[in-house]
PDB file of N, CA and C in Angstrom:
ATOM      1  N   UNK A   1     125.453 224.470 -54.760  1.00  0.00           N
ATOM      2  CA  UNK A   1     124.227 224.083 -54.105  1.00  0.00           C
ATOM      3  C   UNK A   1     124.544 223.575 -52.700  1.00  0.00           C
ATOM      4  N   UNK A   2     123.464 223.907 -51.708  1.00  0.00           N
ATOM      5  CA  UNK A   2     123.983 223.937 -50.425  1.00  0.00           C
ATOM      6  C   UNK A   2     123.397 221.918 -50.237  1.00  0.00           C
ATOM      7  N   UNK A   3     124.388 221.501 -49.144  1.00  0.00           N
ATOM      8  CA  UNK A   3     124.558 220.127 -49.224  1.00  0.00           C
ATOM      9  C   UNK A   3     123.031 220.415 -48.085  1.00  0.00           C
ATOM     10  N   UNK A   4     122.142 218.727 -48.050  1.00  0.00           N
ATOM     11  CA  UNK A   4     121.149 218.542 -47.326  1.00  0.00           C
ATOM     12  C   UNK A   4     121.086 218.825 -46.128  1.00  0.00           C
ATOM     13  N   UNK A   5     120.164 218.390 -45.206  1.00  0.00           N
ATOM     14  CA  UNK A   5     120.830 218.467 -43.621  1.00  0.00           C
ATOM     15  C   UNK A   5     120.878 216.714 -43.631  1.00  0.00           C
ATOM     16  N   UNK A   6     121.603 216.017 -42.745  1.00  0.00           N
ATOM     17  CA  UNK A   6     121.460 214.317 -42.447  1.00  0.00           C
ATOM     18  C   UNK A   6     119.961 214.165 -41.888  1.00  0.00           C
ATOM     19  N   UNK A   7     119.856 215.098 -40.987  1.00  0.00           N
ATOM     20  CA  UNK A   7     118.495 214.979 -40.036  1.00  0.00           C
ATOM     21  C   UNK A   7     117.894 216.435 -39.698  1.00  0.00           C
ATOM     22  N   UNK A   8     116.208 216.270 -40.491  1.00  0.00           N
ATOM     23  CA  UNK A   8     115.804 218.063 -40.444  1.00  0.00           C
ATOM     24  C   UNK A   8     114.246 217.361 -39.805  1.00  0.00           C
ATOM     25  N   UNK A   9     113.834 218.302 -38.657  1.00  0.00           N
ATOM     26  CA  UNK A   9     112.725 218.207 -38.197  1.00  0.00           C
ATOM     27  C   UNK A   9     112.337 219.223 -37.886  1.00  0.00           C
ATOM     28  N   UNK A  10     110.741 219.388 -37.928  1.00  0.00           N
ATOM     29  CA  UNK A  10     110.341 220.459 -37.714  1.00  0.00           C
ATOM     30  C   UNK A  10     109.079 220.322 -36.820  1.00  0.00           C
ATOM     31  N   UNK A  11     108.940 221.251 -36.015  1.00  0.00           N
ATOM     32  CA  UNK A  11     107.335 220.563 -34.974  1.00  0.00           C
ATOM     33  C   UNK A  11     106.886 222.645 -34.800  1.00  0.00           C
ATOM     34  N   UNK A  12     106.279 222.238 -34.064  1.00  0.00           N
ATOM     35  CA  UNK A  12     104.990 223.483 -33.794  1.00  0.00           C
ATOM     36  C   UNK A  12     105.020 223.595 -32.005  1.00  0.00           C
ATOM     37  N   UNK A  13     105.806 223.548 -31.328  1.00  0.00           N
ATOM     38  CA  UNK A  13     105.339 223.465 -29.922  1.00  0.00           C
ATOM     39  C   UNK A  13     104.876 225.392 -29.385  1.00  0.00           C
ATOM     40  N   UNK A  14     103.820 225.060 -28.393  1.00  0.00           N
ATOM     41  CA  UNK A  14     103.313 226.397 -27.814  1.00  0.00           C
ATOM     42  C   UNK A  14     104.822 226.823 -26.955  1.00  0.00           C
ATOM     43  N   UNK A  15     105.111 227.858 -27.083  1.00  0.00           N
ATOM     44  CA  UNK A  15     106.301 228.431 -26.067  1.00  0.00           C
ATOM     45  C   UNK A  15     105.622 227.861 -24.634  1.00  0.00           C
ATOM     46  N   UNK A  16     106.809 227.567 -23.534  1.00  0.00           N
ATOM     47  CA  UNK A  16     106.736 227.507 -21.879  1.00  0.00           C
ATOM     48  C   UNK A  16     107.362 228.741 -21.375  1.00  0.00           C
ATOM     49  N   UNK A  17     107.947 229.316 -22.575  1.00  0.00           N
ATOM     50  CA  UNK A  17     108.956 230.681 -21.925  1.00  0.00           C
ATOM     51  C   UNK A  17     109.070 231.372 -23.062  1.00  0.00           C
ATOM     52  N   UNK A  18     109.545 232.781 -22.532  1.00  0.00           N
ATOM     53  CA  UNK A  18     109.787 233.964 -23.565  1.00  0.00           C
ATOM     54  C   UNK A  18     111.316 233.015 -24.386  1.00  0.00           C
ATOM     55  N   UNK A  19     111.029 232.929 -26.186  1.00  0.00           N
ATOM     56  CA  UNK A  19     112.079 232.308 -26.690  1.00  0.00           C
ATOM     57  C   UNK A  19     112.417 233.856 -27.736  1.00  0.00           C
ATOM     58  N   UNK A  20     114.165 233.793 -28.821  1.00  0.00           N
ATOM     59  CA  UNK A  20     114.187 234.777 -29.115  1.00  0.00           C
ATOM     60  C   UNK A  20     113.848 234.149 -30.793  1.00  0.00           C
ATOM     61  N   UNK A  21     113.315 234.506 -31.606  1.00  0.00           N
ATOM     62  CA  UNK A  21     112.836 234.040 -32.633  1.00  0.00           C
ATOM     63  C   UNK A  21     114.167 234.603 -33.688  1.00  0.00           C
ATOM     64  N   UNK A  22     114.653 233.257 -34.392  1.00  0.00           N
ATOM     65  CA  UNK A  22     116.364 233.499 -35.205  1.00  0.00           C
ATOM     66  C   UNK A  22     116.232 234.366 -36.552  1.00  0.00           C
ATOM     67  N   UNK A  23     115.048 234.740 -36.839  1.00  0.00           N
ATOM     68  CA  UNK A  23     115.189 235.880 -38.129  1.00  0.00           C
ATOM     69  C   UNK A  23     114.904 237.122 -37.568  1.00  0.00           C
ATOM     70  N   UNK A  24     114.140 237.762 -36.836  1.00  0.00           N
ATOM     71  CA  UNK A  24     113.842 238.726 -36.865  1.00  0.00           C
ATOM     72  C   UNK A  24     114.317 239.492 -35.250  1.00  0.00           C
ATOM     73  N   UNK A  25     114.933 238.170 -34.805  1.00  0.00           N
ATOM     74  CA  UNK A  25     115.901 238.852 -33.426  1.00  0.00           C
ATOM     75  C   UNK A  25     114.420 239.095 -32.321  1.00  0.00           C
ATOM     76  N   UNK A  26     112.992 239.349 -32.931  1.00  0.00           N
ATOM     77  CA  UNK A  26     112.425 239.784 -31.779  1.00  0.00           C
ATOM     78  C   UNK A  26     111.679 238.391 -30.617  1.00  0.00           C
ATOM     79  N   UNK A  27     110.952 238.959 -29.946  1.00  0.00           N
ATOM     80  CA  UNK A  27     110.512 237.692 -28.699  1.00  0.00           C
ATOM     81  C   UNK A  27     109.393 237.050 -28.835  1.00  0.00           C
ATOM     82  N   UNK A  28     109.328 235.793 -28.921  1.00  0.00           N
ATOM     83  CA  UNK A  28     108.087 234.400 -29.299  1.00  0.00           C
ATOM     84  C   UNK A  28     107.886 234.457 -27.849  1.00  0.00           C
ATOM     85  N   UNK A  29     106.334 234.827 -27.200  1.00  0.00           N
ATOM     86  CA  UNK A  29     106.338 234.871 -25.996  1.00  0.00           C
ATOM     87  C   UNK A  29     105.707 233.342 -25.995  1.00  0.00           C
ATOM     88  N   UNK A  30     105.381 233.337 -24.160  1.00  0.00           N
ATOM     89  CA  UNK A  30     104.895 232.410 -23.738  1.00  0.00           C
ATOM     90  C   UNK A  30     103.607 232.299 -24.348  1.00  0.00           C
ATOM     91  N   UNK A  31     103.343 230.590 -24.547  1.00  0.00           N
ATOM     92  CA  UNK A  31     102.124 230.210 -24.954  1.00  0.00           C
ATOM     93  C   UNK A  31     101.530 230.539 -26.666  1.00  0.00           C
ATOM     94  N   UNK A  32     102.867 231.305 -27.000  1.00  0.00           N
ATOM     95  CA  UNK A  32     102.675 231.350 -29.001  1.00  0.00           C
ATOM     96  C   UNK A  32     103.312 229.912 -29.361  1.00  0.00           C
ATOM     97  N   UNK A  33     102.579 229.627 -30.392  1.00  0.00           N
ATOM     98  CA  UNK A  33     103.116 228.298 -31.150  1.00  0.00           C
ATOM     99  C   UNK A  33     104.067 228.951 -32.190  1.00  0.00           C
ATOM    100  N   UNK A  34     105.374 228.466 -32.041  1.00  0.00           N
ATOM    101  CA  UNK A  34     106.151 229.189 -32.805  1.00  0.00           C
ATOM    102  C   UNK A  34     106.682 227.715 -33.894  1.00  0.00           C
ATOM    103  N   UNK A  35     107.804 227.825 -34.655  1.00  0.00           N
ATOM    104  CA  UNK A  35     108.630 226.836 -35.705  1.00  0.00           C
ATOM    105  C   UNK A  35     109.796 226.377 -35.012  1.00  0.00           C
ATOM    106  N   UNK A  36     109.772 224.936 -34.262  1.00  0.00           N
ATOM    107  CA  UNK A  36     111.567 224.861 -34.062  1.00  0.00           C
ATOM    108  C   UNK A  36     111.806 223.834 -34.969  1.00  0.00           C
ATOM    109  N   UNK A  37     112.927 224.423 -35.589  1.00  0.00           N
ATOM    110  CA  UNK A  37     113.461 223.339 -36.519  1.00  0.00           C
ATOM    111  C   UNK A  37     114.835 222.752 -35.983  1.00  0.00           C
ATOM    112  N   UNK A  38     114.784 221.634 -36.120  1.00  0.00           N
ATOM    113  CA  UNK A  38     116.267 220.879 -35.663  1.00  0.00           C
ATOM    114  C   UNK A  38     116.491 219.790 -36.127  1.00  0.00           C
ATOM    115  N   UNK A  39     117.879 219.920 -36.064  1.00  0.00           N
ATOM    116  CA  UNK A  39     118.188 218.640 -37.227  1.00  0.00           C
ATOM    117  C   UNK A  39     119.845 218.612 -36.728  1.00  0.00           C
ATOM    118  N   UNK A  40     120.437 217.531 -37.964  1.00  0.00           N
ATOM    119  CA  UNK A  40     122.021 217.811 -37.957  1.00  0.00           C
ATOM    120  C   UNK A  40     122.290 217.842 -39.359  1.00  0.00           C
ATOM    121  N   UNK A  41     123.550 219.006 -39.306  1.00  0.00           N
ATOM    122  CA  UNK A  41     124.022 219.729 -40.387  1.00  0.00           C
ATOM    123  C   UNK A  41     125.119 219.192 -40.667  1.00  0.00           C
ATOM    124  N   UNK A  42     125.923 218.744 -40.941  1.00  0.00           N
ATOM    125  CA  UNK A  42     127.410 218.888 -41.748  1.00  0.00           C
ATOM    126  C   UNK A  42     127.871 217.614 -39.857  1.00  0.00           C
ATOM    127  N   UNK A  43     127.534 216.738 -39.595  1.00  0.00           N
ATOM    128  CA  UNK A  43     127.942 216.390 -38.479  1.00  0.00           C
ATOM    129  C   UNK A  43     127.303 216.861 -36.763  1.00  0.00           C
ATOM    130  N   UNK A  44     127.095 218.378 -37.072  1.00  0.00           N
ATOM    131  CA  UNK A  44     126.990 219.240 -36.066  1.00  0.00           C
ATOM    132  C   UNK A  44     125.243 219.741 -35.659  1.00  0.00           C
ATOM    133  N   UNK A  45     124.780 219.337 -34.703  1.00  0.00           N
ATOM    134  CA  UNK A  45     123.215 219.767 -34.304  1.00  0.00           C
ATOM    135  C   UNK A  45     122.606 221.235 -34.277  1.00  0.00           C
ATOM    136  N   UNK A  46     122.086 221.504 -34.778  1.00  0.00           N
ATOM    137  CA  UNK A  46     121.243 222.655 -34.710  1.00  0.00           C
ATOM    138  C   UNK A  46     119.333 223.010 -34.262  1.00  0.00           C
ATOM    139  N   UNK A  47     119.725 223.685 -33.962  1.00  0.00           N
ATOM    140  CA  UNK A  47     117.991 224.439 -33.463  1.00  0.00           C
ATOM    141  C   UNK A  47     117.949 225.626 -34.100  1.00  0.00           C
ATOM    142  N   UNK A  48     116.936 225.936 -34.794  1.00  0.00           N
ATOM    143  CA  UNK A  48     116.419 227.145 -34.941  1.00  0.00           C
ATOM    144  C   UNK A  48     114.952 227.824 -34.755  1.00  0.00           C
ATOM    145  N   UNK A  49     114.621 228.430 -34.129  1.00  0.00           N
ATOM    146  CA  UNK A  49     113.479 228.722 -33.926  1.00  0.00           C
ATOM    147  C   UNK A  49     112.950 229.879 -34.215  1.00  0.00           C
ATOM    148  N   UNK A  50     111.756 230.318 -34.865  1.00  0.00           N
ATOM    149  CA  UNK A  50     110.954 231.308 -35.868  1.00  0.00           C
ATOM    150  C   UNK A  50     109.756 231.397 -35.382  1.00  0.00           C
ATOM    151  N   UNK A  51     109.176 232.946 -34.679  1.00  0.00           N
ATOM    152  CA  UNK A  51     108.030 233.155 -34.895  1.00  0.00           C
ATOM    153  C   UNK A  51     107.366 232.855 -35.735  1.00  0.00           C
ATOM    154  N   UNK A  52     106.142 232.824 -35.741  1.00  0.00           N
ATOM    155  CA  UNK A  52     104.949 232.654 -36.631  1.00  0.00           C
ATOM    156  C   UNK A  52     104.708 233.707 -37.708  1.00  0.00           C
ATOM    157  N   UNK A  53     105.063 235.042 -37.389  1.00  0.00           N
ATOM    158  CA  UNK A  53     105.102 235.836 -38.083  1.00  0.00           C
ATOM    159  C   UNK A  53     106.041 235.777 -39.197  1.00  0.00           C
ATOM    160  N   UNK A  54     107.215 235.539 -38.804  1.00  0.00           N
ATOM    161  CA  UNK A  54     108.347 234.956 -39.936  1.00  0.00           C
ATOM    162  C   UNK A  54     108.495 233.936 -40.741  1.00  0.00           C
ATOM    163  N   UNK A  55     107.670 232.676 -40.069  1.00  0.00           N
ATOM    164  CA  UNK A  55     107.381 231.671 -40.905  1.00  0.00           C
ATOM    165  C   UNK A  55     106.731 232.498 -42.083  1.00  0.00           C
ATOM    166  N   UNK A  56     105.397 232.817 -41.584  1.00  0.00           N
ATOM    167  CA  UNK A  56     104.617 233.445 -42.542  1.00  0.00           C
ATOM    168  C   UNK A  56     105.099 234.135 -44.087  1.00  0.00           C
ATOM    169  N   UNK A  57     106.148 235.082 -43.720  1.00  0.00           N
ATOM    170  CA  UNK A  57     106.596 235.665 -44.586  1.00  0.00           C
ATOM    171  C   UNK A  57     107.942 234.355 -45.401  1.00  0.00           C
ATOM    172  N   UNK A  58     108.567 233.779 -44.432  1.00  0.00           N
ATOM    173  CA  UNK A  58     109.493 232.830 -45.459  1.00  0.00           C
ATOM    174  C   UNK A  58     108.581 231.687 -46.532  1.00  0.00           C
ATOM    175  N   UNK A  59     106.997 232.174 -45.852  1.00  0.00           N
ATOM    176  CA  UNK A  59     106.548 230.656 -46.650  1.00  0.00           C
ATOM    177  C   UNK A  59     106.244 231.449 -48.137  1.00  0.00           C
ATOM    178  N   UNK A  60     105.711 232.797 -47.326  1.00  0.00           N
ATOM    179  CA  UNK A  60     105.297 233.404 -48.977  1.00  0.00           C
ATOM    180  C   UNK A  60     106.337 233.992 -49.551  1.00  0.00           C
ATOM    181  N   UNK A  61     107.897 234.099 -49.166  1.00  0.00           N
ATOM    182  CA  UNK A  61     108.694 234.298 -50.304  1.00  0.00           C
ATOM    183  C   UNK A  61     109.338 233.161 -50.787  1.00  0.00           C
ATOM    184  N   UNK A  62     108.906 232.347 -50.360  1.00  0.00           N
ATOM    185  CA  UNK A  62     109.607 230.552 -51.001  1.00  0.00           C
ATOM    186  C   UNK A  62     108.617 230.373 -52.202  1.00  0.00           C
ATOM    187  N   UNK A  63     107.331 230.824 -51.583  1.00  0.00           N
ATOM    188  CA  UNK A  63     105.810 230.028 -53.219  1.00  0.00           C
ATOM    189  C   UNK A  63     106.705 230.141 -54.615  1.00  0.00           C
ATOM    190  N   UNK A  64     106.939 229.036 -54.474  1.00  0.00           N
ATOM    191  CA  UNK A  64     106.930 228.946 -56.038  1.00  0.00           C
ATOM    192  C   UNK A  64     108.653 228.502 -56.533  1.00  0.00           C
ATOM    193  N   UNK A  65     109.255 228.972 -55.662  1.00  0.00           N
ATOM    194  CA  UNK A  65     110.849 229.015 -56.006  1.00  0.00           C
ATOM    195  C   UNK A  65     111.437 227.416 -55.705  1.00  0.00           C
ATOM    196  N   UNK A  66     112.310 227.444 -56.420  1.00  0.00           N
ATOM    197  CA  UNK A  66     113.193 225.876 -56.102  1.00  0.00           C
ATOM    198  C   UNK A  66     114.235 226.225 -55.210  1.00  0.00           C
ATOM    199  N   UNK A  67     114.565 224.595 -54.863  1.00  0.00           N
ATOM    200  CA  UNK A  67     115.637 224.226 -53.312  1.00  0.00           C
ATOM    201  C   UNK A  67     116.243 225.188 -53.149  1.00  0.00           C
ATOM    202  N   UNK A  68     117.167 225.923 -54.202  1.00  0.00           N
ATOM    203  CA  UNK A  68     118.143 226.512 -54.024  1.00  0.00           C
ATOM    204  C   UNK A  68     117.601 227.855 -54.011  1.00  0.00           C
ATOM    205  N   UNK A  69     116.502 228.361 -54.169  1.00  0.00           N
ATOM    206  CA  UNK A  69     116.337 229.929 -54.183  1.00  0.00           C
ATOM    207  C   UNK A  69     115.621 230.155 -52.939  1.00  0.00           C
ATOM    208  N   UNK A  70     115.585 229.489 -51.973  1.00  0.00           N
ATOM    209  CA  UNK A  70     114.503 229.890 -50.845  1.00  0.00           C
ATOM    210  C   UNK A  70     115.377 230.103 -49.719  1.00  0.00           C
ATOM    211  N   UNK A  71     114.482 230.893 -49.106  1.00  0.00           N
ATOM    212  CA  UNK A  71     115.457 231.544 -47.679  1.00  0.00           C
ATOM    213  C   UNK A  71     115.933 230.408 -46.782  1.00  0.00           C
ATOM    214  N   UNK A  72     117.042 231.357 -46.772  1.00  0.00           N
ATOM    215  CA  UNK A  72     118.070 230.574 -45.645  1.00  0.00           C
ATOM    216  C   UNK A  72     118.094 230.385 -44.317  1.00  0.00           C
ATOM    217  N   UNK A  73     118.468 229.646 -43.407  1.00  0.00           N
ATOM    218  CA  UNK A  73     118.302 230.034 -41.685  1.00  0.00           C
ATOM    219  C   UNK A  73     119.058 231.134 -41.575  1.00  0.00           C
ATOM    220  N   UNK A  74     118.456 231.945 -40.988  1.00  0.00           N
ATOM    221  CA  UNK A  74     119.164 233.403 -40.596  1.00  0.00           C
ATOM    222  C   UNK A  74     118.914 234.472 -41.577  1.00  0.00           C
ATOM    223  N   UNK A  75     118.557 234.371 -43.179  1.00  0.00           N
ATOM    224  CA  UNK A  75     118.728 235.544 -44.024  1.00  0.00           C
ATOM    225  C   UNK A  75     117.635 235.890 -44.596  1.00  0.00           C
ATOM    226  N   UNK A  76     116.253 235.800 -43.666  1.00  0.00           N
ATOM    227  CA  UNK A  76     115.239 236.144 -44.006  1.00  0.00           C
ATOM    228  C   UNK A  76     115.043 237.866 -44.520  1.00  0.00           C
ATOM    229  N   UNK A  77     115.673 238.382 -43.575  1.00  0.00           N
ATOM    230  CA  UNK A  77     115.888 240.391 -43.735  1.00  0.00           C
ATOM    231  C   UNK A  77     116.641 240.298 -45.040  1.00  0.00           C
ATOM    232  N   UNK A  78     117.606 239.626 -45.385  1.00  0.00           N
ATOM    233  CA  UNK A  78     118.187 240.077 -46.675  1.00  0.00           C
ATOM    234  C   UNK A  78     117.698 239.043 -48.355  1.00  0.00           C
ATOM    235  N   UNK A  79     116.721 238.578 -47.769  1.00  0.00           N
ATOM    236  CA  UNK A  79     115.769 237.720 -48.570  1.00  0.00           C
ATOM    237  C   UNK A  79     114.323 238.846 -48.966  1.00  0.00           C
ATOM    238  N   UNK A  80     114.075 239.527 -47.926  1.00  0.00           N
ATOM    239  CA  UNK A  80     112.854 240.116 -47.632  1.00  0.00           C
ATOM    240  C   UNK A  80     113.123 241.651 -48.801  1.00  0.00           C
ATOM    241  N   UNK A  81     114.408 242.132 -48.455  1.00  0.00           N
ATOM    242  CA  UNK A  81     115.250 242.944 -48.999  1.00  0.00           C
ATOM    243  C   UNK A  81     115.334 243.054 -50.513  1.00  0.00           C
ATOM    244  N   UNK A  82     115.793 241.832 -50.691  1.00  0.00           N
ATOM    245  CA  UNK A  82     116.148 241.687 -51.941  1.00  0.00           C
ATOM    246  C   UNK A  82     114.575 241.602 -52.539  1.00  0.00           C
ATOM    247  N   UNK A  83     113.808 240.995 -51.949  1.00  0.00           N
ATOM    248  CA  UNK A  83     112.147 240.883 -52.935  1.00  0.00           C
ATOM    249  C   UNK A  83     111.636 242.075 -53.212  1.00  0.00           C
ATOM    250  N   UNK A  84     111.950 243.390 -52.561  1.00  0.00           N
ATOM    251  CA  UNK A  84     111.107 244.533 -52.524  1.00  0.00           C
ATOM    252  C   UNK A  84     110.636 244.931 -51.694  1.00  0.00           C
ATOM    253  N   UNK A  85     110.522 246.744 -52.016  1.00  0.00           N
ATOM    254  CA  UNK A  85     109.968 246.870 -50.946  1.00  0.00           C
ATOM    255  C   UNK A  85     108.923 246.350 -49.738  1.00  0.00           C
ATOM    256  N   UNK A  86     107.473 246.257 -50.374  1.00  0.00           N
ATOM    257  CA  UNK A  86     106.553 245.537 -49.243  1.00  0.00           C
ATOM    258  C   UNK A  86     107.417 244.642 -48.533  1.00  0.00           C
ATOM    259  N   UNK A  87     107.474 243.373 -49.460  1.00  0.00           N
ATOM    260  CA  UNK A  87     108.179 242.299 -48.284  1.00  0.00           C
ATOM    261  C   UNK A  87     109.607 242.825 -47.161  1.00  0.00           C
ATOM    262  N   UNK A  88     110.138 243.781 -47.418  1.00  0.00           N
ATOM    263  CA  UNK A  88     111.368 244.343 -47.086  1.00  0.00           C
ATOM    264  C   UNK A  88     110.208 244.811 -45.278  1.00  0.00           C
ATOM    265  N   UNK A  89     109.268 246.012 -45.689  1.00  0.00           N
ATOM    266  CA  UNK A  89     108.590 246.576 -44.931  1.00  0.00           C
ATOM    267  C   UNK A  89     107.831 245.559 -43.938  1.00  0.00           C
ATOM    268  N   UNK A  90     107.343 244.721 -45.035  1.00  0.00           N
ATOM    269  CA  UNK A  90     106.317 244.036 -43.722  1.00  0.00           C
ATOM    270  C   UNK A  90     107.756 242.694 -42.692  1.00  0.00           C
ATOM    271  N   UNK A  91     108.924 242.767 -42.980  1.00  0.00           N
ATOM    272  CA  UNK A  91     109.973 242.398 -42.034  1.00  0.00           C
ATOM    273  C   UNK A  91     110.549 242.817 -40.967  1.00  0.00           C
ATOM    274  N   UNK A  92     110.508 245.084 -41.359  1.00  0.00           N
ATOM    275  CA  UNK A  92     110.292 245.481 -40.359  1.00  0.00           C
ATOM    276  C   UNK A  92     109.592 245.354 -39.363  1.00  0.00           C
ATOM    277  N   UNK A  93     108.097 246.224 -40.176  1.00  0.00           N
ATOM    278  CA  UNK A  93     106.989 246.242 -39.310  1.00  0.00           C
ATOM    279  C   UNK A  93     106.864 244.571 -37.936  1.00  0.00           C
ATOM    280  N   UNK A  94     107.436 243.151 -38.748  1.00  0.00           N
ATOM    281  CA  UNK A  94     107.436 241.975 -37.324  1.00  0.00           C
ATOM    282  C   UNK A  94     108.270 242.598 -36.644  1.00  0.00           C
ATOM    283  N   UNK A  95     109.386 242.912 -36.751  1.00  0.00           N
ATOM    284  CA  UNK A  95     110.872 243.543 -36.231  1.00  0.00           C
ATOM    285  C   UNK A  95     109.922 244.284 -35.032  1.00  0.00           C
ATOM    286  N   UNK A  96     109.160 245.663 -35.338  1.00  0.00           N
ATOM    287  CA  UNK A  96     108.971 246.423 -34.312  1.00  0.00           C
ATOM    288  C   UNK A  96     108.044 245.768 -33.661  1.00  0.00           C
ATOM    289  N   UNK A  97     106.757 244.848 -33.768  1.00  0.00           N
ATOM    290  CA  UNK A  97     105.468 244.113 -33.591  1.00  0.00           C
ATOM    291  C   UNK A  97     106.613 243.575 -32.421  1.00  0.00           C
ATOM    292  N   UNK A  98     107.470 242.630 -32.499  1.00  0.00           N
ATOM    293  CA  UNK A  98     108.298 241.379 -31.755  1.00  0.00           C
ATOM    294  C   UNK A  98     108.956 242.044 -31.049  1.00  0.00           C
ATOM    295  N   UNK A  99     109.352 243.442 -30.672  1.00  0.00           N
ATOM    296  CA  UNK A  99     110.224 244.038 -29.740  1.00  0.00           C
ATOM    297  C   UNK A  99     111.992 244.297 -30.206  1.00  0.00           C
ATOM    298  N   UNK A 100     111.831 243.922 -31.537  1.00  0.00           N
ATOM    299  CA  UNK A 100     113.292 243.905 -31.736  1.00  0.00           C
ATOM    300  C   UNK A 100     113.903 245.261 -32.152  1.00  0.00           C
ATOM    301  N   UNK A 101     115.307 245.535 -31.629  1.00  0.00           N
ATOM    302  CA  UNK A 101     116.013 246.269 -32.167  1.00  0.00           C
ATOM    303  C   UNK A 101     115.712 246.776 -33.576  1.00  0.00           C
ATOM    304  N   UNK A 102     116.276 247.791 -34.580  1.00  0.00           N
ATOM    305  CA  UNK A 102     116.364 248.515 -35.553  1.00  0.00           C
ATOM    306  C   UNK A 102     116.856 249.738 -35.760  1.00  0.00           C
ATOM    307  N   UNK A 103     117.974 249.312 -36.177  1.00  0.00           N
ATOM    308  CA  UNK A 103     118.764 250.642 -36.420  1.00  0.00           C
ATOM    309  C   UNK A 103     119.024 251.835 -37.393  1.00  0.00           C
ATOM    310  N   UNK A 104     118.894 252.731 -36.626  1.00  0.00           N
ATOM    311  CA  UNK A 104     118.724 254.189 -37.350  1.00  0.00           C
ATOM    312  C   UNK A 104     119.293 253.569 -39.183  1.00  0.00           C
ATOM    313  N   UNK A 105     120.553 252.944 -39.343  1.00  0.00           N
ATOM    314  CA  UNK A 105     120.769 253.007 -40.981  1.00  0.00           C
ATOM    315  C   UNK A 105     118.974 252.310 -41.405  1.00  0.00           C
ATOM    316  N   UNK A 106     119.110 251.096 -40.654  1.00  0.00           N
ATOM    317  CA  UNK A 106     117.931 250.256 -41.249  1.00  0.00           C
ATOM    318  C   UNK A 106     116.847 251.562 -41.795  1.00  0.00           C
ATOM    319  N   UNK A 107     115.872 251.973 -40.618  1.00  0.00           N
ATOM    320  CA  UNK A 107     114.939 252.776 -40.794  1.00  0.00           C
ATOM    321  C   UNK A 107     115.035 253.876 -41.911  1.00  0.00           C
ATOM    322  N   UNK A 108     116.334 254.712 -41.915  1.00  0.00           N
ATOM    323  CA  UNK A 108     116.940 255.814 -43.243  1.00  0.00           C
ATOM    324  C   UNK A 108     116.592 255.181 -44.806  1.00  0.00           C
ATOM    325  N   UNK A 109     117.695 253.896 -44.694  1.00  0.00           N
ATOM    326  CA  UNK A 109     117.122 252.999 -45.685  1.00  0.00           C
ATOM    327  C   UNK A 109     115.792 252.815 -46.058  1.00  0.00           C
ATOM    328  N   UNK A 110     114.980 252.554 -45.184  1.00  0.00           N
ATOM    329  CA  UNK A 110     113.728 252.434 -45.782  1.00  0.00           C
ATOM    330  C   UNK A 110     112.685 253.222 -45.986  1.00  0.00           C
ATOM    331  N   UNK A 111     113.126 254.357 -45.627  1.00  0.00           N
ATOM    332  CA  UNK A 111     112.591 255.842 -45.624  1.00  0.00           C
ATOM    333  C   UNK A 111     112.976 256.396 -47.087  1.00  0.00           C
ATOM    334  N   UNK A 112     114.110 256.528 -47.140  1.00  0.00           N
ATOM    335  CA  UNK A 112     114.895 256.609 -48.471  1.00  0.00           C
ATOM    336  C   UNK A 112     113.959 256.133 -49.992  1.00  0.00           C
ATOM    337  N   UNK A 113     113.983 254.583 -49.844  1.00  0.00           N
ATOM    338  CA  UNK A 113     113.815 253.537 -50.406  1.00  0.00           C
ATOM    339  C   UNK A 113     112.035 253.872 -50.609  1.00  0.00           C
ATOM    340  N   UNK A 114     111.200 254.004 -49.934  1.00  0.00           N
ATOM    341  CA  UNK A 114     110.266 254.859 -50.363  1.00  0.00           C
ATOM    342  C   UNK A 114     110.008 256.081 -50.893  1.00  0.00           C
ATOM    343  N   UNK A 115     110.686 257.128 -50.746  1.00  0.00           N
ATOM    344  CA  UNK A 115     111.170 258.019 -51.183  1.00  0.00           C
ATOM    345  C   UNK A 115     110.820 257.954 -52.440  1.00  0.00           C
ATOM    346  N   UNK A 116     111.948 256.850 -52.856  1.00  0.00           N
ATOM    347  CA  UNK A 116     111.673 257.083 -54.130  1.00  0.00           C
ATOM    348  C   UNK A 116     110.969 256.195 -55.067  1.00  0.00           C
ATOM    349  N   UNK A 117     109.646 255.394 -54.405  1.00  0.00           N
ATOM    350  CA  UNK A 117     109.278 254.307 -54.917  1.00  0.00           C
ATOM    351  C   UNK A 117     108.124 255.675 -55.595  1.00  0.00           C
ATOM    352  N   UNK A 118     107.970 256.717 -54.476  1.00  0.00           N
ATOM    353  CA  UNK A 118     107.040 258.039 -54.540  1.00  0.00           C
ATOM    354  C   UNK A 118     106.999 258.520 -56.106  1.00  0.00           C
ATOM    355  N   UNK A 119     108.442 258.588 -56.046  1.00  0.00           N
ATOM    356  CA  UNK A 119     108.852 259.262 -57.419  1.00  0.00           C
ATOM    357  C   UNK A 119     108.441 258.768 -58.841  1.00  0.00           C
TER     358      UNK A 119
END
């Protein structure tokens, strides 16, 4: 079980600048209210910051689950992944919405992966 943070905060501020949002790699523009969370970890300070769109989806794959089963900072795509398809898809679909990268395996994969949901 992963140890606490010493100090975890979380606020809502409107962006002043294009920020890069830490799950889905794409861009929290100016004037979106995005998630920064910050705190200290193991000694050491951290920031992380999450579109709104990603919150969204980490809140509805947490409903219901305990401490230890809910997404991690950073492993929302392989959280999203592991739930199934939709949630897998609607991670993309922020991915392309936010401007972010996606690479040809990603897209095959999920082409594939429908494929045979068809079947």
């Amino acid at each position: 079980m992963t140890e606490p943070c010493e100090v975890f905060v979380v606020d809502h501020p409107k962006a002043r600048k294009t920020h890069r949002c830490d799950e889905c790699f794409g861009y929290i523009q100016r004037g979106e209210t995005y998630s920064n969370q910050h705190g200290v970890f193991d000694g050491e300070g951290f920031t992380h910051k999450v579109c709104c769109d990603c919150s969204a989806l980490i809140d509805d794959l947490n409903e219901g689950k305990r401490e230890d089963e809910i997404v991690s900072f950073g492993d929302l795509g392989e959280f999203a992944y592991e739930s199934g398809l939709e949630d897998y898809k609607r991670f993309i679909a922020i991915k392309q919405k936010r401007g972010a990268a996606i690479s040809e395996h990603t897209l095959k994969t999920l082409a594939e992966w429908e494929e045979d949901e068809k079947k």
